[in-house]
PDB file of N, CA and C in Angstrom:
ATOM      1  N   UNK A   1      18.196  -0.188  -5.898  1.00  0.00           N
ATOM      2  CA  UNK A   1      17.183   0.780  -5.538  1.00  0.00           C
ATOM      3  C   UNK A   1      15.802   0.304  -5.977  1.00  0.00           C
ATOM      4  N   UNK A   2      15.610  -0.723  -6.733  1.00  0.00           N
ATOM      5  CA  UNK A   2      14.806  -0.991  -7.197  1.00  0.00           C
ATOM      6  C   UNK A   2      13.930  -1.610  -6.513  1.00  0.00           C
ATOM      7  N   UNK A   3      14.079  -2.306  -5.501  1.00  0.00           N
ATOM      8  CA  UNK A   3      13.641  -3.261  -4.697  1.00  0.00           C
ATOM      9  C   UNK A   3      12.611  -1.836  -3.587  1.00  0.00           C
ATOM     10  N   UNK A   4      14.167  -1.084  -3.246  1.00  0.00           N
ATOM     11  CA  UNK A   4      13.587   0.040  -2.484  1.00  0.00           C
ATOM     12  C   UNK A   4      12.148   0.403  -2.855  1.00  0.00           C
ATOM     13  N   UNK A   5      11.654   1.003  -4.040  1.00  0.00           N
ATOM     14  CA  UNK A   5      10.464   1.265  -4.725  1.00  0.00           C
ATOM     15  C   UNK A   5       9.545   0.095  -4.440  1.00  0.00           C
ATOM     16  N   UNK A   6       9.577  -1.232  -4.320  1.00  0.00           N
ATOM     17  CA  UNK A   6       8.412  -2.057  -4.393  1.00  0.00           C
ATOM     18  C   UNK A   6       8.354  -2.107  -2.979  1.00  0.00           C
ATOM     19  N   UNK A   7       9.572  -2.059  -1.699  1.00  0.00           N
ATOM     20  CA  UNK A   7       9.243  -1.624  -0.245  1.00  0.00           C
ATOM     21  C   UNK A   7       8.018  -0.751  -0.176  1.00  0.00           C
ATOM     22  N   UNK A   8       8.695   0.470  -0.626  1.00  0.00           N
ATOM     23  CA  UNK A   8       8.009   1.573  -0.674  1.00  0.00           C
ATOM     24  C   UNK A   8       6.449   1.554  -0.801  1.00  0.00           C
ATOM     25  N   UNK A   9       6.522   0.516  -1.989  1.00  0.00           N
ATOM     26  CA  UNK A   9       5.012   0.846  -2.722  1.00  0.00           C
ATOM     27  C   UNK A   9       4.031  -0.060  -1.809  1.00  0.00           C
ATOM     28  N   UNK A  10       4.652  -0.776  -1.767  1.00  0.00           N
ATOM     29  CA  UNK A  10       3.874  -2.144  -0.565  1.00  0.00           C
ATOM     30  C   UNK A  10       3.475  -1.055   0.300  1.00  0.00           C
ATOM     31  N   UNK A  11       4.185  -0.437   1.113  1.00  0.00           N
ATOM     32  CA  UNK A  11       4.030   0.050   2.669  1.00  0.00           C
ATOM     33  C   UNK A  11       2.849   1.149   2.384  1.00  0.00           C
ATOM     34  N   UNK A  12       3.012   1.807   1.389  1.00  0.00           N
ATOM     35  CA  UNK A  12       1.671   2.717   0.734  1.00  0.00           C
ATOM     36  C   UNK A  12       0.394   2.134   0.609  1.00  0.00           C
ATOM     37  N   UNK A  13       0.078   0.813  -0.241  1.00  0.00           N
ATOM     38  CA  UNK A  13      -0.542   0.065  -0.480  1.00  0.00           C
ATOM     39  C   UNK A  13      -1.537  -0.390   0.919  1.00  0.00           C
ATOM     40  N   UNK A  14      -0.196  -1.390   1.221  1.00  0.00           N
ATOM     41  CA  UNK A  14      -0.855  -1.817   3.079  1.00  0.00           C
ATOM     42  C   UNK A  14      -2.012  -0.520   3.905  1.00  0.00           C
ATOM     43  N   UNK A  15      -0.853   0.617   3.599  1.00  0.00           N
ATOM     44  CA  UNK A  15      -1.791   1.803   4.539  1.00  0.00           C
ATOM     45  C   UNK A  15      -2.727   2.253   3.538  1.00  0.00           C
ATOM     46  N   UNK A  16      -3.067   2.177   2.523  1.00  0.00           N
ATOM     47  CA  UNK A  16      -4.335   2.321   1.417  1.00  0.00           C
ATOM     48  C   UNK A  16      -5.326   1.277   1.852  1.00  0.00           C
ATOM     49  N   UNK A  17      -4.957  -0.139   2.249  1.00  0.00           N
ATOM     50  CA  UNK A  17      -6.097  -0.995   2.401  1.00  0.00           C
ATOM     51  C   UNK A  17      -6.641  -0.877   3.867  1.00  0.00           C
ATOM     52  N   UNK A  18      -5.275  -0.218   4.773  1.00  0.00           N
ATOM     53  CA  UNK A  18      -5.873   0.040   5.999  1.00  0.00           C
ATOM     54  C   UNK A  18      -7.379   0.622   6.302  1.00  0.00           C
ATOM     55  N   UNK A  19      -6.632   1.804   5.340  1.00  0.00           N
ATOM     56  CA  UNK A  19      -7.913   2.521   5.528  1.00  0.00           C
ATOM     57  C   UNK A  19      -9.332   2.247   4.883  1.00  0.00           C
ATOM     58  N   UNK A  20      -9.425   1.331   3.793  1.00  0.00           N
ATOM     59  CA  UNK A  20     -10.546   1.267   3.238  1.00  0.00           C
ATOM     60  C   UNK A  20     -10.938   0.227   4.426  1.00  0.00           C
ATOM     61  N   UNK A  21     -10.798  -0.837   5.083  1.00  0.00           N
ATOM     62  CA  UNK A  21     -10.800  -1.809   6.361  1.00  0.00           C
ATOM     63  C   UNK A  21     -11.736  -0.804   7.261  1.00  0.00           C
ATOM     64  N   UNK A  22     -11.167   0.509   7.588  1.00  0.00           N
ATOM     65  CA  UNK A  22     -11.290   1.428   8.257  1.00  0.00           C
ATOM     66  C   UNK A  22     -12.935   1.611   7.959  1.00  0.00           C
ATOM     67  N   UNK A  23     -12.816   1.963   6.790  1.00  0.00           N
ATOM     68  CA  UNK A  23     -14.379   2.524   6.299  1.00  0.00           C
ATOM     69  C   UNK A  23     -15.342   1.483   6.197  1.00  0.00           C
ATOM     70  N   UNK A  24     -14.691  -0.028   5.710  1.00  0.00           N
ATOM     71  CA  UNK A  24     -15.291  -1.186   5.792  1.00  0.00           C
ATOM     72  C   UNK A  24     -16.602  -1.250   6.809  1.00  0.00           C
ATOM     73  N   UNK A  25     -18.153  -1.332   6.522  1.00  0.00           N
ATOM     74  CA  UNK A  25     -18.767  -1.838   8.247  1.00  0.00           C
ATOM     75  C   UNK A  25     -18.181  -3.014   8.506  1.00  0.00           C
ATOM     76  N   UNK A  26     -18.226  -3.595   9.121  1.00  0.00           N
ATOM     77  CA  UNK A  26     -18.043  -4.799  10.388  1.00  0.00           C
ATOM     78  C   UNK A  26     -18.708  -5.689   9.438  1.00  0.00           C
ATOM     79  N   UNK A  27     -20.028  -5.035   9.394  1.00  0.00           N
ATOM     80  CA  UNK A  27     -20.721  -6.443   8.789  1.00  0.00           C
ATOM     81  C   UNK A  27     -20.966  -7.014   7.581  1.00  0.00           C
ATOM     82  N   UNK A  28     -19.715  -6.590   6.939  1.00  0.00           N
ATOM     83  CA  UNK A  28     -19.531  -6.974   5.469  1.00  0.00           C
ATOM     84  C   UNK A  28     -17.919  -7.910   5.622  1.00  0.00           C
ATOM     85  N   UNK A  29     -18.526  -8.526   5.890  1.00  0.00           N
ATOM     86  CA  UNK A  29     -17.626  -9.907   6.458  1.00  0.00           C
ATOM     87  C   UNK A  29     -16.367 -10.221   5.109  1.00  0.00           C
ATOM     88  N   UNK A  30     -17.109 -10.506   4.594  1.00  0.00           N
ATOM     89  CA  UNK A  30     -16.798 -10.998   3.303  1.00  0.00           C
ATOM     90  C   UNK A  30     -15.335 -10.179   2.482  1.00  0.00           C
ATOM     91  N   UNK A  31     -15.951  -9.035   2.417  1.00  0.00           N
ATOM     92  CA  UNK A  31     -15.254  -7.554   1.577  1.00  0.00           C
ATOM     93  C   UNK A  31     -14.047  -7.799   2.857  1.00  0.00           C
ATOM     94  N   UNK A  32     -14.700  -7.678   3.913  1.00  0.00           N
ATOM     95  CA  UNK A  32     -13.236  -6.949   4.907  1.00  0.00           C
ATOM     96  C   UNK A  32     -12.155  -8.328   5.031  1.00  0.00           C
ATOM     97  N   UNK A  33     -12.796  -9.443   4.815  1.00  0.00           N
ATOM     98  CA  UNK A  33     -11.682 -11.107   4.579  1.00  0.00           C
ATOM     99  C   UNK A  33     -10.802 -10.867   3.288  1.00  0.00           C
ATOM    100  N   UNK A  34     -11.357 -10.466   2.377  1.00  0.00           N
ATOM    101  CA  UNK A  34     -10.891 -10.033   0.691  1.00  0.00           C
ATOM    102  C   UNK A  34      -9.448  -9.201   1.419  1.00  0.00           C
ATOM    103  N   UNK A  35     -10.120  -7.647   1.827  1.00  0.00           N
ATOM    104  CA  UNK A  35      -9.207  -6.543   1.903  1.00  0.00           C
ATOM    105  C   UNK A  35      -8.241  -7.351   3.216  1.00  0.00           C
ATOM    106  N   UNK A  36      -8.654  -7.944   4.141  1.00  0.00           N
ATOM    107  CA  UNK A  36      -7.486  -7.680   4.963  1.00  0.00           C
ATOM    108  C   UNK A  36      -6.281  -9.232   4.682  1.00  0.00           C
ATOM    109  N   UNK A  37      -6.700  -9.364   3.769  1.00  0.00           N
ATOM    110  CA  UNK A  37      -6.235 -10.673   3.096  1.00  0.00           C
ATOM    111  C   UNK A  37      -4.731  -9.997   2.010  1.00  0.00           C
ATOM    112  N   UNK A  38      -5.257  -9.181   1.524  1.00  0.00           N
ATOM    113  CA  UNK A  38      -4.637  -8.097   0.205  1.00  0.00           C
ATOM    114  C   UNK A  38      -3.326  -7.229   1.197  1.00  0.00           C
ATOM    115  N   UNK A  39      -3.890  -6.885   2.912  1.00  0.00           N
ATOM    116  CA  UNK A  39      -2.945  -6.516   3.372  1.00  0.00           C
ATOM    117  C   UNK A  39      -2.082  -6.764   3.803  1.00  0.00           C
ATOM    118  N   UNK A  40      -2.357  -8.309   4.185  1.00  0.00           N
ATOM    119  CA  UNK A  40      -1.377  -9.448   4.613  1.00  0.00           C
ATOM    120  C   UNK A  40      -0.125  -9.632   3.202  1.00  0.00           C
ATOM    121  N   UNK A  41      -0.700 -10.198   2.304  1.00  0.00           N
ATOM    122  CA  UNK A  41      -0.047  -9.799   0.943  1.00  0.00           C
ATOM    123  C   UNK A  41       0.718  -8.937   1.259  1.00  0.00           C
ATOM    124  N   UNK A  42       0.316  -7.750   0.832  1.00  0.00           N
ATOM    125  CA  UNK A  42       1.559  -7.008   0.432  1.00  0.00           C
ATOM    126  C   UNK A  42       2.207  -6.483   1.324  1.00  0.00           C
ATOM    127  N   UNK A  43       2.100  -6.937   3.228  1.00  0.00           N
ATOM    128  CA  UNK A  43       2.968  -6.605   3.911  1.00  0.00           C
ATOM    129  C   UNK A  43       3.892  -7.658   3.640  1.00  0.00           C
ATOM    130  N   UNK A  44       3.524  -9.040   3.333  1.00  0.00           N
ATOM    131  CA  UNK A  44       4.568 -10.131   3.225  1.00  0.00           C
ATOM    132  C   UNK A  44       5.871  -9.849   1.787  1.00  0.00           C
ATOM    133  N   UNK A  45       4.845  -9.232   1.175  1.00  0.00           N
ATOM    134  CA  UNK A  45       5.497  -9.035   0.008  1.00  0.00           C
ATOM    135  C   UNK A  45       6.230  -7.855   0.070  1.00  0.00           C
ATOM    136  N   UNK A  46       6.309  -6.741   0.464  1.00  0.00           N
ATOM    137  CA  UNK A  46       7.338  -5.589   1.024  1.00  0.00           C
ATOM    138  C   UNK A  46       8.100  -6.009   1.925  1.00  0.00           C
ATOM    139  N   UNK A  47       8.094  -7.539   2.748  1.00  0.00           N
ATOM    140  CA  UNK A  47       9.358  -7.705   3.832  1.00  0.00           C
ATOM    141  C   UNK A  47      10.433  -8.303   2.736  1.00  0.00           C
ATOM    142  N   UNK A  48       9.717  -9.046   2.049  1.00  0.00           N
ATOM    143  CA  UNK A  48      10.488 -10.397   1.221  1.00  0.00           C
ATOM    144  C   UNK A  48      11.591  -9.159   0.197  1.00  0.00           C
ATOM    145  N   UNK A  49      10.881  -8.654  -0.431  1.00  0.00           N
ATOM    146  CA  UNK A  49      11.537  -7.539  -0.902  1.00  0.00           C
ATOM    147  C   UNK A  49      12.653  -6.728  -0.597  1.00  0.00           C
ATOM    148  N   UNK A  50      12.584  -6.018   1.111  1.00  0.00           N
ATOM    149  CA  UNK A  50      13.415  -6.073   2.227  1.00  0.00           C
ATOM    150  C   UNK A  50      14.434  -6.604   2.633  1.00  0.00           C
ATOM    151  N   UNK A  51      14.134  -8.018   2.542  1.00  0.00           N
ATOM    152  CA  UNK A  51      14.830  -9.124   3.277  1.00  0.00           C
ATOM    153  C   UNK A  51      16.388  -9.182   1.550  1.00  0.00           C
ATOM    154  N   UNK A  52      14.954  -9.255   0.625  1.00  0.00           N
ATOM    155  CA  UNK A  52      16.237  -9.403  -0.744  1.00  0.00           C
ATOM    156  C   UNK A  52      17.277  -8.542  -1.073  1.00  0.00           C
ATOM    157  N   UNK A  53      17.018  -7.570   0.001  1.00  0.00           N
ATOM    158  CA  UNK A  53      18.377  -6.246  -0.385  1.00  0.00           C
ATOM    159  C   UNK A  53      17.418  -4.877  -0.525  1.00  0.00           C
ATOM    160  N   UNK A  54      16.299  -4.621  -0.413  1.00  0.00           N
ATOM    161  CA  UNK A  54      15.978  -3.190  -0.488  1.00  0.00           C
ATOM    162  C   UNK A  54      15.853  -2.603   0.389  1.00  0.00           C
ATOM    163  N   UNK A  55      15.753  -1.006   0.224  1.00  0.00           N
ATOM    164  CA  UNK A  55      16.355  -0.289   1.179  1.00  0.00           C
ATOM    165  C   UNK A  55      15.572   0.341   0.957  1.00  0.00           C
ATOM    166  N   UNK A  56      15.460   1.361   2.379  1.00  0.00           N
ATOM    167  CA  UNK A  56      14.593   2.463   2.201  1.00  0.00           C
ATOM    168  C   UNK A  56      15.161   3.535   1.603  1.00  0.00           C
ATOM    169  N   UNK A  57      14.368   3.873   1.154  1.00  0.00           N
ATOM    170  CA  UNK A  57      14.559   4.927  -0.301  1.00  0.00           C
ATOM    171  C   UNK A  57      14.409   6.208   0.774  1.00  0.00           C
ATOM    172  N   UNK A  58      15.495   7.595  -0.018  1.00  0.00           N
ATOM    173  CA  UNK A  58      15.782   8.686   0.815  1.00  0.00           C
ATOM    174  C   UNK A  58      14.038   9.162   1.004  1.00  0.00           C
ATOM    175  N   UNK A  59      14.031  10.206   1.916  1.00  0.00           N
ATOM    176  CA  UNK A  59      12.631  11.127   2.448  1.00  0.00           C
ATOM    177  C   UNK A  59      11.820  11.799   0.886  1.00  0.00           C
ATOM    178  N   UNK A  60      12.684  12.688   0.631  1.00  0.00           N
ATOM    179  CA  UNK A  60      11.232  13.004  -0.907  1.00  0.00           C
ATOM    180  C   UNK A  60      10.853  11.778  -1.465  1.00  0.00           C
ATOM    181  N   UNK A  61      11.222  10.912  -1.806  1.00  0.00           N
ATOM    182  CA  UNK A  61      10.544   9.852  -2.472  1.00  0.00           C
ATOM    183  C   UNK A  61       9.588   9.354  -2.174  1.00  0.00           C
ATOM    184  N   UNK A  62       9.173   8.977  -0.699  1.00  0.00           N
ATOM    185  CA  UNK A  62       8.112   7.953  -0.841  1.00  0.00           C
ATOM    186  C   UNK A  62       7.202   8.905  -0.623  1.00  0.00           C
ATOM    187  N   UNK A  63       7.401  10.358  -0.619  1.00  0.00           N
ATOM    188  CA  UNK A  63       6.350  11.214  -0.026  1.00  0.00           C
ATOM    189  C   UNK A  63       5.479  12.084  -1.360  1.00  0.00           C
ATOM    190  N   UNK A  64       6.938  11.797  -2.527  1.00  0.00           N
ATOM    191  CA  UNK A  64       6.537  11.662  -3.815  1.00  0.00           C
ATOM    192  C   UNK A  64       5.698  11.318  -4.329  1.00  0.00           C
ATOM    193  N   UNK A  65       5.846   9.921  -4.244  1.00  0.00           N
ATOM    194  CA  UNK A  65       5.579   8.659  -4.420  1.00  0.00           C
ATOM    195  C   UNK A  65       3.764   8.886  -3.998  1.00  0.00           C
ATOM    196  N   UNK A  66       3.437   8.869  -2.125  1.00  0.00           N
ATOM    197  CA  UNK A  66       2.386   8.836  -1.788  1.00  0.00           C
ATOM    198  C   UNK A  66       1.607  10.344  -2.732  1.00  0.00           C
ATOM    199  N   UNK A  67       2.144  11.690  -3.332  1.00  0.00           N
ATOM    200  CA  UNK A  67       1.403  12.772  -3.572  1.00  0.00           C
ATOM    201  C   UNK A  67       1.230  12.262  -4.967  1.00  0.00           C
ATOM    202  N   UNK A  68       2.140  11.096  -5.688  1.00  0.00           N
ATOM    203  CA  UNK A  68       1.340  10.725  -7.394  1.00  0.00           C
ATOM    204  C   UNK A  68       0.174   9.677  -6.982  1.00  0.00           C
ATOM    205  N   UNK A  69       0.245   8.928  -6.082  1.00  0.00           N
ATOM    206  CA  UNK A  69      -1.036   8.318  -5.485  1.00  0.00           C
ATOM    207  C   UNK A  69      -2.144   8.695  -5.328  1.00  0.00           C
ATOM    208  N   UNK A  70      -1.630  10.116  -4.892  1.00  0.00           N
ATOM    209  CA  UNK A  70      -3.011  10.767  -4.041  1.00  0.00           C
ATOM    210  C   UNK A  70      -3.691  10.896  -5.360  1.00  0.00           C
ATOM    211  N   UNK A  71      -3.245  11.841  -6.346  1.00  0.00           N
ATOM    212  CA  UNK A  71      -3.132  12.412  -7.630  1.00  0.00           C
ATOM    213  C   UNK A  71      -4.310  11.337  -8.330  1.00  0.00           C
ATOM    214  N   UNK A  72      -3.251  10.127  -8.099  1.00  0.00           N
ATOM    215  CA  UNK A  72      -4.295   9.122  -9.192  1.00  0.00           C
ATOM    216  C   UNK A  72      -5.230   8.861  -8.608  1.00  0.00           C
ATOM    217  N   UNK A  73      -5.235   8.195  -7.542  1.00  0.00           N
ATOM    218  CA  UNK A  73      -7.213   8.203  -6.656  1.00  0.00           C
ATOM    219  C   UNK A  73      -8.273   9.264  -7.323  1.00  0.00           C
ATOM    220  N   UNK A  74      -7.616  10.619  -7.030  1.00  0.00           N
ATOM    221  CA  UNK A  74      -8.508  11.596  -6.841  1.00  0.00           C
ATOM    222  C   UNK A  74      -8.692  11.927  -8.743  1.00  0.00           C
ATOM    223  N   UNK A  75      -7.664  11.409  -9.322  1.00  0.00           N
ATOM    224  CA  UNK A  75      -8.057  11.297 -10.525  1.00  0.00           C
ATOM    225  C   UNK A  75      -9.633   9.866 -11.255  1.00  0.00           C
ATOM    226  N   UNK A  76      -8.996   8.924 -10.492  1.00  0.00           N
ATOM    227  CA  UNK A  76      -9.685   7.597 -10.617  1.00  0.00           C
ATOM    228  C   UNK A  76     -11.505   7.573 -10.092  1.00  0.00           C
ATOM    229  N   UNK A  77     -11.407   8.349  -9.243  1.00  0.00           N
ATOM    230  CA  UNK A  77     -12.525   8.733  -8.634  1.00  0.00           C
ATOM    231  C   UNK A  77     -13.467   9.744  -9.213  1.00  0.00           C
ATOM    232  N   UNK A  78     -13.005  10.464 -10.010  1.00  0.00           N
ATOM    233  CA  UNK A  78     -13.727  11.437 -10.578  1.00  0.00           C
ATOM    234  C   UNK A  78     -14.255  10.726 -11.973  1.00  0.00           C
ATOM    235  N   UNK A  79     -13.512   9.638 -12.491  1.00  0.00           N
ATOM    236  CA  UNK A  79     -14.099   8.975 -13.641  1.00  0.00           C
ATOM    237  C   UNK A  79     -14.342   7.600 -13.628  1.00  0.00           C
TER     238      UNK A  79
END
């Protein structure tokens, strides 16, 4: 199950950098090579993970998982 969790966390991650990409302008070349570099990463790194035996973890979990995320951003952000 363990593996499951670093699937998990990758696939969170990936869609965390999506979106900052998202907010990224265009013309910050640089930042958006960094971030979409980080997403390549850790999509490679959630297959490999995958590929080694993990599994997707049942429905409350990763939804868990994404609401202690949210939690910490909105914690991280305020300080």
């Amino acid at each position: 199950m363990g593996l499951g969790f670093v699937v998990a966390t990758d696939r969170q991650v990936e869609a965390h950098l999506g979106a900052h990409l998202q907010k990224l302008p265009v013309a910050v070349i640089r930042s958006r090579a960094v971030v979409t570099q980080m997403q390549v990463d850790e999509a490679r790194h959630g297959k490999a993970a995958q590929a080694a035996g993990g599994v997707d973890l049942p429905a409350p979990i990763p939804a868990l998982m994404r609401l202690a995320s949210g939690l910490m951003k909105a914690v991280a952000y305020r300080f």
